[in-house]
C-alpha atoms as a PDB file:
ATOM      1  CA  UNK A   1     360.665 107.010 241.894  1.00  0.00           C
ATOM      2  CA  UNK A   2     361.780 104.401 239.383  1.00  0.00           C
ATOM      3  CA  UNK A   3     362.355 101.335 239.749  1.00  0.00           C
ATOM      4  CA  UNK A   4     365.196  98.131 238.584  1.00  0.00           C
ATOM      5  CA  UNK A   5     364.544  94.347 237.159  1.00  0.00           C
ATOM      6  CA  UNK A   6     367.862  93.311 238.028  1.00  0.00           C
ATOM      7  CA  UNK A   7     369.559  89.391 237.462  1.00  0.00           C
ATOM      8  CA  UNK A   8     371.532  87.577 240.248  1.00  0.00           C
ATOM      9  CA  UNK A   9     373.680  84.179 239.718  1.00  0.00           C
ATOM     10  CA  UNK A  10     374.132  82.504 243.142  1.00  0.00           C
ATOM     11  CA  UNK A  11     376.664  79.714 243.697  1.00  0.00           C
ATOM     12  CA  UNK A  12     375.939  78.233 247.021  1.00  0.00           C
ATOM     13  CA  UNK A  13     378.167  75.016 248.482  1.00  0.00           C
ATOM     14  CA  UNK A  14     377.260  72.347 250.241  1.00  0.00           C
ATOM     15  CA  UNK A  15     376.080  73.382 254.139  1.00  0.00           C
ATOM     16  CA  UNK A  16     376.110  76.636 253.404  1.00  0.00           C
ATOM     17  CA  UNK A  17     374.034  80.067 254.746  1.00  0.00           C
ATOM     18  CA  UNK A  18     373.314  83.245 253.333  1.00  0.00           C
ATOM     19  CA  UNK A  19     374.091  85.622 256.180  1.00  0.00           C
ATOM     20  CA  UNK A  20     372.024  87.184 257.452  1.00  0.00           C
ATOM     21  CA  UNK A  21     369.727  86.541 254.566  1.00  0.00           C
ATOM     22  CA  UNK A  22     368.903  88.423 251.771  1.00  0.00           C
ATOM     23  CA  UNK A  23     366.022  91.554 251.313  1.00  0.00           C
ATOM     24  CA  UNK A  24     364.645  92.924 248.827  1.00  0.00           C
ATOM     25  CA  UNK A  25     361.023  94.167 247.656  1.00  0.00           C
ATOM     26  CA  UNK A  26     359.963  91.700 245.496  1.00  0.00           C
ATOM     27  CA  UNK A  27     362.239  88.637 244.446  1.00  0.00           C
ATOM     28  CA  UNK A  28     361.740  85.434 241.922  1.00  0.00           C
ATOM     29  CA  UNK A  29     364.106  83.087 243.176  1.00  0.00           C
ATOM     30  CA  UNK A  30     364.844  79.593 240.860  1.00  0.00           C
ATOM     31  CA  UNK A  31     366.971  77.040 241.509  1.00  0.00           C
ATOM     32  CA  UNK A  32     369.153  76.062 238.821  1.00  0.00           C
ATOM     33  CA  UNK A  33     371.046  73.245 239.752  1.00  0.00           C
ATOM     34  CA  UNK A  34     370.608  71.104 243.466  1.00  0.00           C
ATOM     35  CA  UNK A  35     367.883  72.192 246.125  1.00  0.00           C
ATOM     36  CA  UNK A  36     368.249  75.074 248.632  1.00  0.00           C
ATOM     37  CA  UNK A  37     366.129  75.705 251.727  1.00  0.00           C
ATOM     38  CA  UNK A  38     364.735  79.199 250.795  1.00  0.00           C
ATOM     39  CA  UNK A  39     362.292  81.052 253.881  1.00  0.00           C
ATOM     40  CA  UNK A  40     362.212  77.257 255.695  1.00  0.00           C
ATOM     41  CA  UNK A  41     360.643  75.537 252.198  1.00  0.00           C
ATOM     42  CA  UNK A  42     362.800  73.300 250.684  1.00  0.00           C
ATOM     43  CA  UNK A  43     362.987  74.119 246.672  1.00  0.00           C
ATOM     44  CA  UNK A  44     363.864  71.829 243.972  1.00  0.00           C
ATOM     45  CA  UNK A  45     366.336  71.478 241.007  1.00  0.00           C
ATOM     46  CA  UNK A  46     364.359  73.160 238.277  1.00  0.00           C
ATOM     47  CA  UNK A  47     361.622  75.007 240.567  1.00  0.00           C
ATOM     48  CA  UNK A  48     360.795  78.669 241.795  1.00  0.00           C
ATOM     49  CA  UNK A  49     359.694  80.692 244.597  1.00  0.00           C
ATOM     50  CA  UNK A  50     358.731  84.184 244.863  1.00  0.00           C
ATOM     51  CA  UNK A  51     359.716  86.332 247.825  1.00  0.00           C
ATOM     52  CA  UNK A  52     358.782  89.150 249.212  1.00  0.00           C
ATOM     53  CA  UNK A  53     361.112  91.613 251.557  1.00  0.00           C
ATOM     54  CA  UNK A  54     363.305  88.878 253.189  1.00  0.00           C
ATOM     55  CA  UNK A  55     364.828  85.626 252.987  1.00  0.00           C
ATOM     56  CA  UNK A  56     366.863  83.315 254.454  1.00  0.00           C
ATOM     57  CA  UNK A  57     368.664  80.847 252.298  1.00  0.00           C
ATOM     58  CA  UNK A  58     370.873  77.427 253.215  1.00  0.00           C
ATOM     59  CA  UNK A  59     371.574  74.748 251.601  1.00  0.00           C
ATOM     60  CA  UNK A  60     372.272  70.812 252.521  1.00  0.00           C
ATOM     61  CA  UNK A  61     374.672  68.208 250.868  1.00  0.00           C
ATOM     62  CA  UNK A  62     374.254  69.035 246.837  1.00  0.00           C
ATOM     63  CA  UNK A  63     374.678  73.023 247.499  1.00  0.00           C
ATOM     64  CA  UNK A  64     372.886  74.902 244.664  1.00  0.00           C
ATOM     65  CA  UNK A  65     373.242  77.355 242.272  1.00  0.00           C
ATOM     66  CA  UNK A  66     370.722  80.226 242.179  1.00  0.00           C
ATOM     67  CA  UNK A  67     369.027  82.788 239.329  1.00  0.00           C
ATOM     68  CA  UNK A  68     367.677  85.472 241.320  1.00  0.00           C
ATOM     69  CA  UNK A  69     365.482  88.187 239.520  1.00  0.00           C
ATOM     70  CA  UNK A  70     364.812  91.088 241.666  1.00  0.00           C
ATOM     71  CA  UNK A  71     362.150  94.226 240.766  1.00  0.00           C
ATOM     72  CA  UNK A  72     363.370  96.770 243.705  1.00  0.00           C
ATOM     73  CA  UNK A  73     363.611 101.134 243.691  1.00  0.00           C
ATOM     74  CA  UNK A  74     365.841 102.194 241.868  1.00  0.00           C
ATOM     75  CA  UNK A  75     368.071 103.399 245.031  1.00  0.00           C
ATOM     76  CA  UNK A  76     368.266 100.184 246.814  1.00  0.00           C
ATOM     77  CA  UNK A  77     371.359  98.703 247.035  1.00  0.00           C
ATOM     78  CA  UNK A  78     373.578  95.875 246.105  1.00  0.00           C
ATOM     79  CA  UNK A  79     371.739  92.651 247.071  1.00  0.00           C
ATOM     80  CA  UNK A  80     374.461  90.469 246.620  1.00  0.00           C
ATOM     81  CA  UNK A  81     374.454  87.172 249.179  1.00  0.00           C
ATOM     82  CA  UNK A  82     377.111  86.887 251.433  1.00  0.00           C
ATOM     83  CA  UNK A  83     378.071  83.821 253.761  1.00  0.00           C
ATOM     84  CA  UNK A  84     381.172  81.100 253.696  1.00  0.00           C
ATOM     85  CA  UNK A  85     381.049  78.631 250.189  1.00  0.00           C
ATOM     86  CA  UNK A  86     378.958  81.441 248.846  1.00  0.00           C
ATOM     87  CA  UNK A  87     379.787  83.788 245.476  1.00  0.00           C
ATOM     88  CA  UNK A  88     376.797  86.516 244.417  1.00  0.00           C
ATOM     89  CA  UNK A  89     377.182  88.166 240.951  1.00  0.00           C
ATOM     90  CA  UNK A  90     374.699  90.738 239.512  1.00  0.00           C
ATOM     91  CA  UNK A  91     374.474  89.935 235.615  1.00  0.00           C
ATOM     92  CA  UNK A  92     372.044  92.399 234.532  1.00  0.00           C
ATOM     93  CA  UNK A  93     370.061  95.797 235.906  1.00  0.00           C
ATOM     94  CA  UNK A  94     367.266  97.793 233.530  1.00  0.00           C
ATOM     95  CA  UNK A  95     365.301 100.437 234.253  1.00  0.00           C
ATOM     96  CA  UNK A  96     361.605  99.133 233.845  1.00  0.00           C
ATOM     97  CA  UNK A  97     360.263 102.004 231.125  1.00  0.00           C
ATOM     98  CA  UNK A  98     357.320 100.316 229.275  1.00  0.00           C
ATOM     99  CA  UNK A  99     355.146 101.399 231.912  1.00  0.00           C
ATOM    100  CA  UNK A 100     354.990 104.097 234.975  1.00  0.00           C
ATOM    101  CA  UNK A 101     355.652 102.249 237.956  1.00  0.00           C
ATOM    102  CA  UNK A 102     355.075 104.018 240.785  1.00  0.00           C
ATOM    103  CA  UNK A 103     354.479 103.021 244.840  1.00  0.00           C
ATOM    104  CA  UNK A 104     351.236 101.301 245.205  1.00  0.00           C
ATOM    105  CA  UNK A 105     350.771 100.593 241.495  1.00  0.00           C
ATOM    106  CA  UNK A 106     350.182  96.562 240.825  1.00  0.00           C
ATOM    107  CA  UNK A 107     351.952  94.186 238.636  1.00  0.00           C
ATOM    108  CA  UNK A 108     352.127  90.910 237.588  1.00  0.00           C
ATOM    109  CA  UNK A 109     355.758  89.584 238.367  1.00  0.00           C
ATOM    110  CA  UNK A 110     355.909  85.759 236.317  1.00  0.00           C
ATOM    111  CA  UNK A 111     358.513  83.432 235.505  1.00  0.00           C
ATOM    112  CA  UNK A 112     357.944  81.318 232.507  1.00  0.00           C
ATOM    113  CA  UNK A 113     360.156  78.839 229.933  1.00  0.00           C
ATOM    114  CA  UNK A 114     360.582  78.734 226.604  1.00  0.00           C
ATOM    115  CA  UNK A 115     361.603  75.190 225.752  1.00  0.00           C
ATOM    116  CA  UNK A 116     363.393  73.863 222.352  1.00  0.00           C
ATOM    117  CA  UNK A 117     363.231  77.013 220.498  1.00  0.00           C
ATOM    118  CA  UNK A 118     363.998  76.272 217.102  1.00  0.00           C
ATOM    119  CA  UNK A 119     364.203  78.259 214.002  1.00  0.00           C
ATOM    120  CA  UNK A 120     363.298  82.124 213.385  1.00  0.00           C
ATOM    121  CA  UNK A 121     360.592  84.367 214.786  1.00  0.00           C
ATOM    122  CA  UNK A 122     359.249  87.449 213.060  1.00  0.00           C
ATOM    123  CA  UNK A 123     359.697  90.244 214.270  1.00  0.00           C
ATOM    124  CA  UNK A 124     357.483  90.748 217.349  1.00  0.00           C
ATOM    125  CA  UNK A 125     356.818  92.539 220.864  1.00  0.00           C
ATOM    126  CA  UNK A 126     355.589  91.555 224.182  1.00  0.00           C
ATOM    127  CA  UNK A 127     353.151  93.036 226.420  1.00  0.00           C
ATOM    128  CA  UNK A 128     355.528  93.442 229.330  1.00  0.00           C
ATOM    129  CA  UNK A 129     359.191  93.901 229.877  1.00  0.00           C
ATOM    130  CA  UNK A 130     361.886  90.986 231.153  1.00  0.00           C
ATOM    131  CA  UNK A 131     364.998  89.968 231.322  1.00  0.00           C
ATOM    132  CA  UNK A 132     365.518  86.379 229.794  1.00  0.00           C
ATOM    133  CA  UNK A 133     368.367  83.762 230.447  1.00  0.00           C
ATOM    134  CA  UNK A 134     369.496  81.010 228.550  1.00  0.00           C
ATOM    135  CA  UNK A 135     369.343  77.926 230.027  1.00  0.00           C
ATOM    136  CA  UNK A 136     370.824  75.861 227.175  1.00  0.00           C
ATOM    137  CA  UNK A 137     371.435  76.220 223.552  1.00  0.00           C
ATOM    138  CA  UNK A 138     371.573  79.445 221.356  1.00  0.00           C
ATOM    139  CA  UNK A 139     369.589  81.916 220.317  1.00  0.00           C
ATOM    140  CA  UNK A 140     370.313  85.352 218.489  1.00  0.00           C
ATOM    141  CA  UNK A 141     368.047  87.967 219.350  1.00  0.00           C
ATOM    142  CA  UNK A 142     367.977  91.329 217.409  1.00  0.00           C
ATOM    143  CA  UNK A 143     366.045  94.544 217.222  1.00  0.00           C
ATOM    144  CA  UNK A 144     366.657  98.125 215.473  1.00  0.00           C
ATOM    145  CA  UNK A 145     365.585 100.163 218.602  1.00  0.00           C
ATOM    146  CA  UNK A 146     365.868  97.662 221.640  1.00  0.00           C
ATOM    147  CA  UNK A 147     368.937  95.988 222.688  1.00  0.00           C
ATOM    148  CA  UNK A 148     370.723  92.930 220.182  1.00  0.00           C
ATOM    149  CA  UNK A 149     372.345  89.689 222.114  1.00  0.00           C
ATOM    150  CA  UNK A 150     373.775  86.554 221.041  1.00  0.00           C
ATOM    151  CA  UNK A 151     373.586  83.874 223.688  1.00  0.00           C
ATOM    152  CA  UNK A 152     375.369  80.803 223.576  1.00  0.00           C
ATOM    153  CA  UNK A 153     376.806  79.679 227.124  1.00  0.00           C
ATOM    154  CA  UNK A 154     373.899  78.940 229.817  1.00  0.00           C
ATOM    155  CA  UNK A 155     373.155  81.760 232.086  1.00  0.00           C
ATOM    156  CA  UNK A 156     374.024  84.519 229.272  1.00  0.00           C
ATOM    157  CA  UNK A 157     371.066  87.096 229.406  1.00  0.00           C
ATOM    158  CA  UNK A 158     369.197  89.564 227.788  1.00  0.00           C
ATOM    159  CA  UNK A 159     366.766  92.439 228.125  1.00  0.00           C
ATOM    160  CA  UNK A 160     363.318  92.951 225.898  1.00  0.00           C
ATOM    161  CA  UNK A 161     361.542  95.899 226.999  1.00  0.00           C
ATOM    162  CA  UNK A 162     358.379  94.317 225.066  1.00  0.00           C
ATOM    163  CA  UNK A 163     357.794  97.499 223.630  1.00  0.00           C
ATOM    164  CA  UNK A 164     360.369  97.609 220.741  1.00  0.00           C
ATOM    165  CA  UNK A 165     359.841  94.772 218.272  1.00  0.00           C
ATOM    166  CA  UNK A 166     362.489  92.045 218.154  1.00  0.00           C
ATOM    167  CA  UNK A 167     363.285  88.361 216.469  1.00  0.00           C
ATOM    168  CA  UNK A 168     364.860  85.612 217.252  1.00  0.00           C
ATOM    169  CA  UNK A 169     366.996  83.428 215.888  1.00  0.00           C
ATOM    170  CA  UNK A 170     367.643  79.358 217.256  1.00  0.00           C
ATOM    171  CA  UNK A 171     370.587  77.652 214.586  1.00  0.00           C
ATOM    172  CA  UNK A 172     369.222  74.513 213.009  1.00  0.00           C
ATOM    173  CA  UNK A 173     370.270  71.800 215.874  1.00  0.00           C
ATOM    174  CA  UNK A 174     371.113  73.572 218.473  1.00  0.00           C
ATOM    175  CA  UNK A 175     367.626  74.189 220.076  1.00  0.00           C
ATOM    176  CA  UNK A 176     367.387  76.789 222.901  1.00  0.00           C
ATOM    177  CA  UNK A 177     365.662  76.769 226.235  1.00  0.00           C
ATOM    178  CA  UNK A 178     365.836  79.867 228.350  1.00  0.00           C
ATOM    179  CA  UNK A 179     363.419  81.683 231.433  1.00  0.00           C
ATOM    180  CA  UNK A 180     361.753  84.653 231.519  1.00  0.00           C
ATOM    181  CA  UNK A 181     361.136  87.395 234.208  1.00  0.00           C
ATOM    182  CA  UNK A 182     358.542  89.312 233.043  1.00  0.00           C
ATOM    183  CA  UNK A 183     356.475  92.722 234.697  1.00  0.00           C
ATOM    184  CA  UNK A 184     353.283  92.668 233.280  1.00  0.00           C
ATOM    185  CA  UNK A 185     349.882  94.338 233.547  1.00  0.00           C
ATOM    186  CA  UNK A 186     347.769  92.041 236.629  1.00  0.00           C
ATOM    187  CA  UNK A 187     345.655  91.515 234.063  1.00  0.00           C
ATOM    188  CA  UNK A 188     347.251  88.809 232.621  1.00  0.00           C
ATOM    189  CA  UNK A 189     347.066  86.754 235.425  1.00  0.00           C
ATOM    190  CA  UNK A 190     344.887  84.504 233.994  1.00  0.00           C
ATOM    191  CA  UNK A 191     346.402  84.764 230.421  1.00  0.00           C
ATOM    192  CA  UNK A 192     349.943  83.249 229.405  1.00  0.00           C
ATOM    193  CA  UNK A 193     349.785  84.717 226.316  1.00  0.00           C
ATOM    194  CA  UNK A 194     351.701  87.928 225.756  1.00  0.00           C
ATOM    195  CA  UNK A 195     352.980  87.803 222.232  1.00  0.00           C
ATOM    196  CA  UNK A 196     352.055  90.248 219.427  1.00  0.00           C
ATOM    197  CA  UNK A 197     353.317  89.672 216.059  1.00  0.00           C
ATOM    198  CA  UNK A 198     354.307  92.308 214.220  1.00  0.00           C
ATOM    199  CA  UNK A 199     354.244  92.224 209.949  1.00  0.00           C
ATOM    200  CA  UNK A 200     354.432  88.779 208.569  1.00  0.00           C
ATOM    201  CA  UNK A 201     354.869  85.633 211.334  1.00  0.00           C
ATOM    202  CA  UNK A 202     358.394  83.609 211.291  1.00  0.00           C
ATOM    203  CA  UNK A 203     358.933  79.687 211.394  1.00  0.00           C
ATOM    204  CA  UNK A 204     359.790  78.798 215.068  1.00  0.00           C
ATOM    205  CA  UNK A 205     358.879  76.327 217.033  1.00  0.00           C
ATOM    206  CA  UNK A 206     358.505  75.667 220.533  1.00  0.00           C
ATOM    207  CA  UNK A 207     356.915  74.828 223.969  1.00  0.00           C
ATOM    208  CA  UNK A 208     355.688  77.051 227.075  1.00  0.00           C
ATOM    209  CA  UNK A 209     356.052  75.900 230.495  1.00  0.00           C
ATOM    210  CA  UNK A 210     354.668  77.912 233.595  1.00  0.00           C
ATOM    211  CA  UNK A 211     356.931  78.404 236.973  1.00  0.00           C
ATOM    212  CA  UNK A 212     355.349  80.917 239.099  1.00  0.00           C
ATOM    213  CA  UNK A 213     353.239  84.578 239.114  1.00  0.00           C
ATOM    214  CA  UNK A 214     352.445  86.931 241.703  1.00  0.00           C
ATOM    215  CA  UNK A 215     350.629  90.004 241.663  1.00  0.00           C
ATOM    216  CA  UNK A 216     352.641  92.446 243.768  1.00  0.00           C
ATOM    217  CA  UNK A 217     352.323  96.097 244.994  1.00  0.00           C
ATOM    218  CA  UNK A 218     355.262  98.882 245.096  1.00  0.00           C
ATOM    219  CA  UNK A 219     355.754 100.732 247.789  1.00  0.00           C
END
């Protein structure tokens, strides 16, 4: 069996309801812009929630807009929300291949920032595959045998399988911010750190903020 990271953007109105809620295996849910009522907790502009199997989503007076990352068999289907005031579009879908994923295997499942993003990286890997979305600014990402992306508009994404080396690229002024969904080992639980730099080290700064982790089992 293999399985799917895939990307969701949500748009949500005001007093609306996901009908009759949304499943899936394992879900990262964050909430881009307003506050949504996600499993009965209310979460916040700029906060996350991981879910497992089923949700039910609504949402109050400022209606919210949703970035759903989902890591689900590969023959699941479409988890698109449906309800009134509601549109569901999936952005992005990659077969996890940096490891063997298989039912009962564990995994770390994390959702991280990287804030103001400025200048060039060398070229380096990760220790875990994600897709990333841009939250603002730009950032040029390139690789000779993973995928390339140049991301300017918020919500454009991209995939790094972590195990082909890449760099990235922020224009002087135009610092970028952007998540990532990342599987990693559950060994890392207790270690943010996944970077390894690969030949000689670029000039980029930038911050690291934490959202959420879970270790999670396949089935």
């Amino acid at each position: 069996m293999s399985y799917l990271l895939k990307f969701y953007q949500d748009g949500l109105e005001p007093e609306s309801e996901v009908v009759p809620g949304v499943e899936a295996q394992h879900s990262i849910i964050y909430v881009c812009k307003g506050s949504a009522c996600i499993s009965r907790n209310i979460i916040e502009e700029d906060t996350a929630v991981y879910v497992e199997d089923f949700a039910t989503i609504n949402t109050g007076s400022t209606g919210a807009k949703l970035w759903r990352w989902e890591l689900i068999p590969e023959n699941d289907p479409l988890h698109l929300l449906k309800g009134k005031g509601i549109t569901s579009i999936l952005k992005m879908s990659r077969k996890v291949k940096m490891f063997e994923l298989v039912p009962t295997s564990k995994w770390l499942f994390r959702l991280d920032c990287i804030a103001n993003h400025e200048g060039a990286t060398g070229f380096h890997s990760h220790l875990g595959s994600g897709i990333r979305c841009l939250v603002k600014g730009q950032i040029r990402v390139f690789s000779n045998k993973g995928e390339c992306s140049d991301n300017n508009l918020p919500g454009d994404v991209w995939f790094e399988e972590g195990a082909y080396p890449v760099a990235s690229t922020s224009d002087p002024g135009n610092k970028a911010t952007f998540l990532r969904a990342m599987i990693l080992p559950p060994e890392f639980e207790k270690n943010p750190n996944t970077l390894i730099i690969i030949g000689k080290d670029g000039t980029v700064k930038s911050k690291h903020k934490d959202y959420i982790q879970k270790v999670i089992t396949l089935r």
